[in-house]
N, C-alpha and C. Protein backbone atom coordinates (compact mmCIF):
# COMPACT_ATOMS: atom_id res chain seq x y z
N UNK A 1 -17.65 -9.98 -99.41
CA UNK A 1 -18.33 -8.72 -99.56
C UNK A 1 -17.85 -7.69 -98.54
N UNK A 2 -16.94 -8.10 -97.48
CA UNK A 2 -16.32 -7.14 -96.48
C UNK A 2 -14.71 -6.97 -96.97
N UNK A 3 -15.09 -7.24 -98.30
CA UNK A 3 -13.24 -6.86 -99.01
C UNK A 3 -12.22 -8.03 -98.14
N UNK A 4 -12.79 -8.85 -97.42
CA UNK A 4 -11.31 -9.48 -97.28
C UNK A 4 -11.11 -10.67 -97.79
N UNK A 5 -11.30 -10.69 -99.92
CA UNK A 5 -10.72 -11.95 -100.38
C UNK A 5 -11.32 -11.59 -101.71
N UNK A 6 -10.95 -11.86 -102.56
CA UNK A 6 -11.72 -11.68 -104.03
C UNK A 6 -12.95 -12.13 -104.16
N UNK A 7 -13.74 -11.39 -105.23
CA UNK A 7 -15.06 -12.20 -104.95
C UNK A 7 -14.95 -13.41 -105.71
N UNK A 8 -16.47 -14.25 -105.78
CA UNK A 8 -16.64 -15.42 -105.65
C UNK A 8 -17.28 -15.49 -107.25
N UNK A 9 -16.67 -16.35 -108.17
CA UNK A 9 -17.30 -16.45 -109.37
C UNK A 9 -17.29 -15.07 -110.51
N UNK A 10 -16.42 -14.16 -110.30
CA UNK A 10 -16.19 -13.60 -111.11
C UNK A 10 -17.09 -12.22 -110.52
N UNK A 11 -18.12 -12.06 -109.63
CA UNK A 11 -18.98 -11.37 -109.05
C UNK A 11 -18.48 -9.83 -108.61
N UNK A 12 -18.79 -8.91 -108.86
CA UNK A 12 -18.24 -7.83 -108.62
C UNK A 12 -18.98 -6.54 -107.59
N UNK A 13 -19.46 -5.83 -106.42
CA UNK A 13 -19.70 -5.09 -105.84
C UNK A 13 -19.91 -3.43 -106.74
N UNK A 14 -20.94 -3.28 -106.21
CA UNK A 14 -21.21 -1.58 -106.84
C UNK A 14 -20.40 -0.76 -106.06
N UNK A 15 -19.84 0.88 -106.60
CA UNK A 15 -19.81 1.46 -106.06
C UNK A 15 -20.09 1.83 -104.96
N UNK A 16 -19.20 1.70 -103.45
CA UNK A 16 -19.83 1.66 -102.27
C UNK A 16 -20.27 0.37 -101.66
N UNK A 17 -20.24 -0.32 -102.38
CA UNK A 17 -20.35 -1.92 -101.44
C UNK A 17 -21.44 -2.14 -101.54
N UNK A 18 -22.65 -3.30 -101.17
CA UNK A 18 -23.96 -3.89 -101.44
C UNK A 18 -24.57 -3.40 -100.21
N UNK A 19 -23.58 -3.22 -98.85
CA UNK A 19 -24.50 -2.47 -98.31
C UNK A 19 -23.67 -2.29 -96.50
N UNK A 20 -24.06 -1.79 -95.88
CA UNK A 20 -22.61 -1.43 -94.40
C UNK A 20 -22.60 -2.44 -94.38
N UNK A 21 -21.57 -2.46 -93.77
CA UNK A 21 -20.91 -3.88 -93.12
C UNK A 21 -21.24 -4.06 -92.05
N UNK A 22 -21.96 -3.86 -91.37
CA UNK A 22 -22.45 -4.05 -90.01
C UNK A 22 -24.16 -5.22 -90.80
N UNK A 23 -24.61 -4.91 -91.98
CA UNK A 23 -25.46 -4.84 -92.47
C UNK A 23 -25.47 -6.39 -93.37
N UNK A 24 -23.92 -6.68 -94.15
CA UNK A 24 -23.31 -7.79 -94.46
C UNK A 24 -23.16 -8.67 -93.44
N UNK A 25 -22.55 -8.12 -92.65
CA UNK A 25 -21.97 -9.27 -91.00
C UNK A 25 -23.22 -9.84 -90.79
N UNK A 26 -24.00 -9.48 -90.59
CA UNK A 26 -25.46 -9.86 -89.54
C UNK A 26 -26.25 -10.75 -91.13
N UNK A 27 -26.41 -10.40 -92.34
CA UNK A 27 -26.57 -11.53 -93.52
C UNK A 27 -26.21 -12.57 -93.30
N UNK A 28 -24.33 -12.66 -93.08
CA UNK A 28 -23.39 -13.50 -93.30
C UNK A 28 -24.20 -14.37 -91.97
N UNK A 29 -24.15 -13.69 -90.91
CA UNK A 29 -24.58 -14.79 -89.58
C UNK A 29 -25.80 -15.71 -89.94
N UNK A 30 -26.93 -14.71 -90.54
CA UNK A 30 -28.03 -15.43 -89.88
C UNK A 30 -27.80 -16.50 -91.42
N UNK A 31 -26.75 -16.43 -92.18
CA UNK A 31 -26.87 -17.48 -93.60
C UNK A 31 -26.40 -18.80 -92.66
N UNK A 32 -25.04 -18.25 -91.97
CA UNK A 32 -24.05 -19.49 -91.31
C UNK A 32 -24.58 -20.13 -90.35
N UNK A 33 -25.91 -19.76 -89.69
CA UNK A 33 -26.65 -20.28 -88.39
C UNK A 33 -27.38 -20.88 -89.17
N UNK A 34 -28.17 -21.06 -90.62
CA UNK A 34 -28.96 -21.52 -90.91
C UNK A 34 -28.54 -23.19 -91.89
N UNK A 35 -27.29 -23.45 -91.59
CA UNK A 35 -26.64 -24.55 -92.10
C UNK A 35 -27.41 -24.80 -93.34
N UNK A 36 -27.55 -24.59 -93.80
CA UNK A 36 -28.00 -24.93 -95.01
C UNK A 36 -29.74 -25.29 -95.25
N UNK A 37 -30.20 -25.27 -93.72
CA UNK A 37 -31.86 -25.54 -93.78
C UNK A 37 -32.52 -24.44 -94.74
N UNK A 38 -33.84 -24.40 -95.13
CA UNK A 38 -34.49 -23.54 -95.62
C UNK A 38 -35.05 -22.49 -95.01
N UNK A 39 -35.08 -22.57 -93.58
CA UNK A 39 -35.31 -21.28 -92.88
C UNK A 39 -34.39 -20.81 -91.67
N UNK A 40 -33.76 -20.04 -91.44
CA UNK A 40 -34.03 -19.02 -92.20
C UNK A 40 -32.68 -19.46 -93.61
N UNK A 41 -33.33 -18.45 -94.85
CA UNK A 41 -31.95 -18.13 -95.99
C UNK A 41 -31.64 -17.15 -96.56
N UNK A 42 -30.58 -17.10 -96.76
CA UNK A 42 -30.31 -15.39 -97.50
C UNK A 42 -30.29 -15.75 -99.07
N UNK A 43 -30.07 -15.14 -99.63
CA UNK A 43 -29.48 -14.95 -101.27
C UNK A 43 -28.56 -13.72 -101.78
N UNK A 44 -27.84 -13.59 -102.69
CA UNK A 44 -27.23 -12.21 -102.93
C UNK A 44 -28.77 -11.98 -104.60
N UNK A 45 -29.01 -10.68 -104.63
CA UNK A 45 -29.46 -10.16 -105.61
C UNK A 45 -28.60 -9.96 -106.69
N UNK A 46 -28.31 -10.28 -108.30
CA UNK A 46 -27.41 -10.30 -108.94
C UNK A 46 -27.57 -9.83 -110.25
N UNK A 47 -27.24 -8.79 -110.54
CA UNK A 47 -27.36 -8.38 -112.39
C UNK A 47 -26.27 -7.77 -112.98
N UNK A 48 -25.97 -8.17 -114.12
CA UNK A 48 -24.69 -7.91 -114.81
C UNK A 48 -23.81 -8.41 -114.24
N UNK A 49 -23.88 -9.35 -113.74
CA UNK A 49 -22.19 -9.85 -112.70
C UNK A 49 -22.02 -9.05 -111.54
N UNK A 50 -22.79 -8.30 -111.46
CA UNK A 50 -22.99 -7.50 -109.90
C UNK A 50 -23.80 -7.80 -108.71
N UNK A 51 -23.26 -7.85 -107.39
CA UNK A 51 -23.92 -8.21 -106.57
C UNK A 51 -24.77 -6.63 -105.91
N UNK A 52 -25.72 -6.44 -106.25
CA UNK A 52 -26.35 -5.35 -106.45
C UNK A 52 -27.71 -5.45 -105.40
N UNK A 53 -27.49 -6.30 -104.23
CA UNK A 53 -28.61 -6.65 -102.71
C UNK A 53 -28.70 -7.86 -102.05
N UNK A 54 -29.31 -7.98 -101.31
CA UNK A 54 -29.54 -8.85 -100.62
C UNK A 54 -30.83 -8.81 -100.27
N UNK A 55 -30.76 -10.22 -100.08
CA UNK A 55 -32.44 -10.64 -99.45
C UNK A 55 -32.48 -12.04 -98.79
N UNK A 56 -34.15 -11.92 -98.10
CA UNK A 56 -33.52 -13.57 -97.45
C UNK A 56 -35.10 -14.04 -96.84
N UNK A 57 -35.36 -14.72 -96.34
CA UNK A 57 -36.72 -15.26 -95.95
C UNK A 57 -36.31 -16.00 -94.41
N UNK A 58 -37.48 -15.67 -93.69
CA UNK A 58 -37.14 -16.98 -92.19
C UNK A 58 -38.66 -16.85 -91.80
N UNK A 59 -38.65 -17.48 -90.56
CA UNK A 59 -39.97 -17.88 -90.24
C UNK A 59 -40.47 -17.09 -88.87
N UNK A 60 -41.25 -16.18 -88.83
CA UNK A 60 -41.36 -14.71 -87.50
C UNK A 60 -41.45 -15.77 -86.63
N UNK A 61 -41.57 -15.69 -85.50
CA UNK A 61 -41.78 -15.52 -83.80
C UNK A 61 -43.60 -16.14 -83.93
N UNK A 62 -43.82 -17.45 -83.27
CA UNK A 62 -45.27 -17.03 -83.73
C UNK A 62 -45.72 -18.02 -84.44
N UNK A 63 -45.84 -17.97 -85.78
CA UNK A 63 -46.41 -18.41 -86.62
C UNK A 63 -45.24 -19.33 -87.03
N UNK A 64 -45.94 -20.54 -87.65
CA UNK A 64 -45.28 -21.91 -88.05
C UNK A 64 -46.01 -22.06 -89.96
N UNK A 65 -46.94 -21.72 -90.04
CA UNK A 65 -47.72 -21.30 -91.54
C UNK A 65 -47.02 -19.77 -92.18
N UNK A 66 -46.12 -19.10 -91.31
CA UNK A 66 -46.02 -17.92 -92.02
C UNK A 66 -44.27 -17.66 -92.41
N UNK A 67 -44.25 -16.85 -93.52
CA UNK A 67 -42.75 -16.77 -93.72
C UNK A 67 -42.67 -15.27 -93.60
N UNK A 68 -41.27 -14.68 -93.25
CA UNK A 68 -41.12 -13.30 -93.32
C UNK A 68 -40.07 -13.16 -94.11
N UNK A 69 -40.15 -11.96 -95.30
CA UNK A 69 -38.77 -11.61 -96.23
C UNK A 69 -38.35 -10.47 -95.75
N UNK A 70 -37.04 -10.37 -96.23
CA UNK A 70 -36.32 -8.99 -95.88
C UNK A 70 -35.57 -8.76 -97.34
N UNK A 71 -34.68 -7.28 -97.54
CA UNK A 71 -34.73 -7.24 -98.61
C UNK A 71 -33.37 -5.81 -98.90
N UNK A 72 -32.63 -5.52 -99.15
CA UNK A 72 -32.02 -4.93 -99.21
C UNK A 72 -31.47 -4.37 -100.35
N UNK A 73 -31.48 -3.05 -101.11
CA UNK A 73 -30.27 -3.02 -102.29
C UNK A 73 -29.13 -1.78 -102.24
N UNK A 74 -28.18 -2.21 -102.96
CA UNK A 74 -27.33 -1.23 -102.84
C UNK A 74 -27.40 0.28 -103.25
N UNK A 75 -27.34 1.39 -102.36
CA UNK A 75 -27.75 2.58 -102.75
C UNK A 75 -27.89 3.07 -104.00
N UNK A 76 -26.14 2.37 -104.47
CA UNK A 76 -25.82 2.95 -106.05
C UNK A 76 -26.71 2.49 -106.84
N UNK A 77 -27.69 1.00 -106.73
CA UNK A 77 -28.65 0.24 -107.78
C UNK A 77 -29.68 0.56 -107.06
N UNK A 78 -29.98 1.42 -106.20
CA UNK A 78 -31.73 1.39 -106.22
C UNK A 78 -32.41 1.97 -107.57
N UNK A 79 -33.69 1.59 -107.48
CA UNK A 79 -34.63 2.37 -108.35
C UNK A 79 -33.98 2.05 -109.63
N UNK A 80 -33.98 0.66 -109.81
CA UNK A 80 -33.99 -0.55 -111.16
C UNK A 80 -34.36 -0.95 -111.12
N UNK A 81 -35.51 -1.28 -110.13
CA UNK A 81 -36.36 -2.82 -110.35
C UNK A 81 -36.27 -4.14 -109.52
N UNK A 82 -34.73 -4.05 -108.77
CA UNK A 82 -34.28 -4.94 -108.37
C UNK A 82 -34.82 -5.48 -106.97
N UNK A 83 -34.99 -4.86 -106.70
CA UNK A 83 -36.10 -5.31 -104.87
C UNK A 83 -37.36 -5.85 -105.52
N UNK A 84 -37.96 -5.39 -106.18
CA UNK A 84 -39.32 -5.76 -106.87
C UNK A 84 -39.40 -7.09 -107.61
N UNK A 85 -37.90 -7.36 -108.16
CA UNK A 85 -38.16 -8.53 -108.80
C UNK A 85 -37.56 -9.27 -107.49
N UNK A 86 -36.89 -9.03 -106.98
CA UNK A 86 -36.17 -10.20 -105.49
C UNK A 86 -37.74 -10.46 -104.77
N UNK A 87 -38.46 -9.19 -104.31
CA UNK A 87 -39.46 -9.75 -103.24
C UNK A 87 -40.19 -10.97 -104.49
N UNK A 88 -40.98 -10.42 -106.02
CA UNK A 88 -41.37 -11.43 -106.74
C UNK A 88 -41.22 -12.57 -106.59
N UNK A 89 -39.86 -12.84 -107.36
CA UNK A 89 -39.32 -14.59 -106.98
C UNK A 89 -39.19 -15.24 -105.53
N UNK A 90 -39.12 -14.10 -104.88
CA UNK A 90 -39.33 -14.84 -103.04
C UNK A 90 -40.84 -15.28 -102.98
N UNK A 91 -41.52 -14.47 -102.85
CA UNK A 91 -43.18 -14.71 -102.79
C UNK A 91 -43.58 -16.04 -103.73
N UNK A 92 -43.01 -16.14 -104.42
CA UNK A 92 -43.37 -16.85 -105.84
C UNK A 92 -43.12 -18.18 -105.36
N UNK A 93 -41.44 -18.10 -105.09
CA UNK A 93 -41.14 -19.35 -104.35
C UNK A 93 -41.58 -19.86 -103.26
N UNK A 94 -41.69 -18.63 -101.91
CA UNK A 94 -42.39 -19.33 -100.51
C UNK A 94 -43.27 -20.12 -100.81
N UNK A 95 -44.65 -19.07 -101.61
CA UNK A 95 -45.65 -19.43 -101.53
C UNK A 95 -46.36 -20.98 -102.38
N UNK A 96 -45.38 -21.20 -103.02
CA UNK A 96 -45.47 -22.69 -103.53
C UNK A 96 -45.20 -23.75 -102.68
N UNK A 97 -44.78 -23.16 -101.98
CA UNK A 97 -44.74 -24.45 -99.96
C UNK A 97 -46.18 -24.72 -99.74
N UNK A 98 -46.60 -25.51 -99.48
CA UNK A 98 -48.52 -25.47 -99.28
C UNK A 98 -48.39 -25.61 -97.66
N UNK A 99 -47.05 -25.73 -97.06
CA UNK A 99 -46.89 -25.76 -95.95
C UNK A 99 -47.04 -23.88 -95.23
N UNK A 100 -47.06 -23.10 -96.21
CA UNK A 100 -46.67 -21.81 -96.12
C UNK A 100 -48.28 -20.97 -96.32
N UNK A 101 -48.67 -20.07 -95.69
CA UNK A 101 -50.05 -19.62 -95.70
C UNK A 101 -50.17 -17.98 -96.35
N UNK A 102 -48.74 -17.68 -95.82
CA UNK A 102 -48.57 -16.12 -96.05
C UNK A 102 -47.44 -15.45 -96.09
N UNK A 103 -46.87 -14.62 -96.40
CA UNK A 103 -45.40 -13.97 -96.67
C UNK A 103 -45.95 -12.31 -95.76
N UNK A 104 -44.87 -12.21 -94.82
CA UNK A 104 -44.93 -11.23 -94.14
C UNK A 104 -43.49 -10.13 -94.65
N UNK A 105 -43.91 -9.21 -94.07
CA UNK A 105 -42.46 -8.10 -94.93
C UNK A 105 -42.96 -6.82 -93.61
N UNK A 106 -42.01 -6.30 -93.09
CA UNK A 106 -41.76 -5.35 -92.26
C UNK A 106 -41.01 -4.28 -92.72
N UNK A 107 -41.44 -3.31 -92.89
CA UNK A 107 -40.74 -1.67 -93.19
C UNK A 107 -40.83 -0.37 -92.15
N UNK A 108 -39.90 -0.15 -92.14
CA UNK A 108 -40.16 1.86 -91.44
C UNK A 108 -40.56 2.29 -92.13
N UNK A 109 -41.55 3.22 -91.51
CA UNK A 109 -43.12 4.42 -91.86
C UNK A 109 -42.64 5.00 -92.85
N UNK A 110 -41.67 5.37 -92.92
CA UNK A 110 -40.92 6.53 -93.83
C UNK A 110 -40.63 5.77 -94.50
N UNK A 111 -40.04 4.88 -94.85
CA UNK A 111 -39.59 3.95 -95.99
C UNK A 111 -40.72 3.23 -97.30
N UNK A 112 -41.11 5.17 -98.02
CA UNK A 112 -41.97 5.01 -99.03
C UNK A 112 -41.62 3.89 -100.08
N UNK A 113 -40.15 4.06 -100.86
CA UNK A 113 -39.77 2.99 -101.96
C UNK A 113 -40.28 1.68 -101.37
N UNK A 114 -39.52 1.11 -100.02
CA UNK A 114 -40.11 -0.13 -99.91
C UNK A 114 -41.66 -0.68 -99.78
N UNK A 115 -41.88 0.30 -99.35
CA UNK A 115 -43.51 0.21 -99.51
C UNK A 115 -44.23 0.17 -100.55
N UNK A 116 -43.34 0.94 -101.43
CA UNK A 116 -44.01 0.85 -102.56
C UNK A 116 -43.74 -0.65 -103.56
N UNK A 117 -42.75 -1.36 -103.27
CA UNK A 117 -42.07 -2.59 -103.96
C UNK A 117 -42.94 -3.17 -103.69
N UNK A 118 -43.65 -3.72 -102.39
CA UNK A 118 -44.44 -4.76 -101.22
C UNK A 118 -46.22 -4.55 -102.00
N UNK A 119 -46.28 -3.04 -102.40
CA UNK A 119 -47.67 -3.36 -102.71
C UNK A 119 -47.46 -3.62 -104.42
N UNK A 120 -46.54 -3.04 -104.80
CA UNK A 120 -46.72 -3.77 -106.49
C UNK A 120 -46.77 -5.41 -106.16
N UNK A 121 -46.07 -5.77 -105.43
CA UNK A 121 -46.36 -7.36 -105.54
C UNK A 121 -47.05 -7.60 -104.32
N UNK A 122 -48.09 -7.01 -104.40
CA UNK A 122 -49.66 -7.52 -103.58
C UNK A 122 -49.54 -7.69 -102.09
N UNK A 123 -48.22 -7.01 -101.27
CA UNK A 123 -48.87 -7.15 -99.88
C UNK A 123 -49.81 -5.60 -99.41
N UNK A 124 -50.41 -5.96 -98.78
CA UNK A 124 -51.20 -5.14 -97.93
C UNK A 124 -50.99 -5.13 -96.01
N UNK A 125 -51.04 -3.59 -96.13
CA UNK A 125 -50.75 -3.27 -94.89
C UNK A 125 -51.95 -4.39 -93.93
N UNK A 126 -50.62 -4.77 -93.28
CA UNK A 126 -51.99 -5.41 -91.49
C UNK A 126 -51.42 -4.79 -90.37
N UNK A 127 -50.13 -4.22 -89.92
CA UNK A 127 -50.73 -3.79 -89.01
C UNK A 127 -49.42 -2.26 -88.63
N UNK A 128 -49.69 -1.77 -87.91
CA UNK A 128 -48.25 -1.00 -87.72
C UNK A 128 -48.20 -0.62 -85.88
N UNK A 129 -46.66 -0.71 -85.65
CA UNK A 129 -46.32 -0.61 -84.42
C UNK A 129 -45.15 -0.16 -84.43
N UNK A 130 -44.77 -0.02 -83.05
CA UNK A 130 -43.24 1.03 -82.44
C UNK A 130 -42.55 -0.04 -82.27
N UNK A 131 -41.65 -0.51 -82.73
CA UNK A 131 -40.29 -1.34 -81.52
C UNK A 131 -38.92 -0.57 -81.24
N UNK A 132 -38.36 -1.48 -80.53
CA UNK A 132 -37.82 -0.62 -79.79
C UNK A 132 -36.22 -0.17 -80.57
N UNK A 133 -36.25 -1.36 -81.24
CA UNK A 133 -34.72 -1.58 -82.15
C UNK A 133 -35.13 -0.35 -83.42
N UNK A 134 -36.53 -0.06 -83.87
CA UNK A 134 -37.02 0.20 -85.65
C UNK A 134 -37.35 1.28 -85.17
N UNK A 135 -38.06 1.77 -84.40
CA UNK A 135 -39.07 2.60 -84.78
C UNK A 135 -40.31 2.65 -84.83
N UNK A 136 -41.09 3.10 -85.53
CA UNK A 136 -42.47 3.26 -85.95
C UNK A 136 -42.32 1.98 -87.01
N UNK A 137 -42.73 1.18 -87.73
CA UNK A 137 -42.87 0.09 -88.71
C UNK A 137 -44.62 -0.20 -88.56
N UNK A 138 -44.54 -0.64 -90.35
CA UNK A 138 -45.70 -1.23 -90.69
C UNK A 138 -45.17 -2.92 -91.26
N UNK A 139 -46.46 -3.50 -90.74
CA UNK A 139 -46.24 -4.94 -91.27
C UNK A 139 -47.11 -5.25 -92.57
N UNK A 140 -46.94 -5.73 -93.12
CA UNK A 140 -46.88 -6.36 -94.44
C UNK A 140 -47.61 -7.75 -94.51
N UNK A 141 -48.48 -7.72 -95.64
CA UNK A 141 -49.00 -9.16 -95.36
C UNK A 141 -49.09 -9.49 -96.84
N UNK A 142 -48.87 -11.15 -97.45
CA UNK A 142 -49.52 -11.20 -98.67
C UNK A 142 -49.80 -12.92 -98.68
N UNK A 143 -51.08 -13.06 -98.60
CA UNK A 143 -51.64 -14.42 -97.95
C UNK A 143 -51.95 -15.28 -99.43
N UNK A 144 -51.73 -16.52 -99.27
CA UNK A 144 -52.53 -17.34 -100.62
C UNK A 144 -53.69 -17.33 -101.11
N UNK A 145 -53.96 -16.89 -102.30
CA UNK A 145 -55.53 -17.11 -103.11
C UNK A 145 -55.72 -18.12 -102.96
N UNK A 146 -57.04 -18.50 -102.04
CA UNK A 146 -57.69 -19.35 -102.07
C UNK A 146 -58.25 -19.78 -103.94
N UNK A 147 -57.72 -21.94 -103.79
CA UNK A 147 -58.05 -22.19 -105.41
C UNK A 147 -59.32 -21.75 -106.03
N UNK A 148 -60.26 -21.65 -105.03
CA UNK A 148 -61.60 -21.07 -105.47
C UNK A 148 -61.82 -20.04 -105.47
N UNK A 149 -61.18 -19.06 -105.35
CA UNK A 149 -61.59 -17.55 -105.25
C UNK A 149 -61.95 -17.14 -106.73
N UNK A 150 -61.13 -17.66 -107.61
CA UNK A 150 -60.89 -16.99 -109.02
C UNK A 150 -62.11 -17.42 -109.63
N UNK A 151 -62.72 -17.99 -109.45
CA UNK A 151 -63.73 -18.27 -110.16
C UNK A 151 -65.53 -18.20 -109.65
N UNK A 152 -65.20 -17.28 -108.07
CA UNK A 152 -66.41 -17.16 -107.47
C UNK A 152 -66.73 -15.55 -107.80
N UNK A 153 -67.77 -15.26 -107.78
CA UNK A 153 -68.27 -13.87 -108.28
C UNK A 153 -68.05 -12.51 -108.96
């Protein structure tokens, strides 16, 4: 995905690449540090034979019950759907871990679209703070329905 080799399986890049390369590099690391365990992992986002984002799940600082996603798409494919269905099948999948309690997601203040992806698939704001690397950011929360909820009042 940094152009140096054909892609992989016939897979092809949008206009402009999936996303900086400073942005790929740091994917590529935290995939190759994660030997193949389940946390942390990346994935490429994929439609039409296009690698059209990235995304990936690991486990915050902290919490041992909680997972955090991240989520990326390529400028040229935003606003298709495609983050919305990536966070989906992430959530979908974490949260079938019974080892797993909650899916966390972190965005900048200004970063309405993503915000808006996080609450179509049910997280709710918990908390927001400054760091020093981001900015202003809000955190993201989307915890398991309790089996009894659905059927109490």
């Amino acid at each position: 995905m940094l152009g140096e080799g054909a892609g992989r399986d016939g897979l092809r890049l949008p206009p402009g690449g999936v996303d900086a390369p400073e942005v790929v590099r740091l994917v590529r690391s935290i995939h190759l540090s994660a030997g193949g365990d389940a946390d942390p992992a990346t994935w490429l986002m994929i439609a039409g034979g296009e690698v059209v984002g990235l995304c990936g799940r690991s486990r915050p600082g902290g919490s041992d019950r909680d997972a955090e996603i991240g989520y990326s798409v390529a400028p040229e494919r935003r606003r298709r759907g495609h983050a919305a269905a990536a966070v989906a099948l992430l959530t979908r999948a974490i949260l079938a871990d019974r080892e797993i309690d909650a899916v966390q997601a972190v965005t900048a203040v200004d970063n309405l679209p993503s915000q808006r992806v996080l609450v179509r698939n049910g997280f709710v704001e918990a908390a927001r703070e400054t760091r020093d690397d981001d900015g202003p950011v809000i955190l993201w929360r989307l915890g398991r329905v309790p089996a009894n909820s659905a059927s109490e009042g």
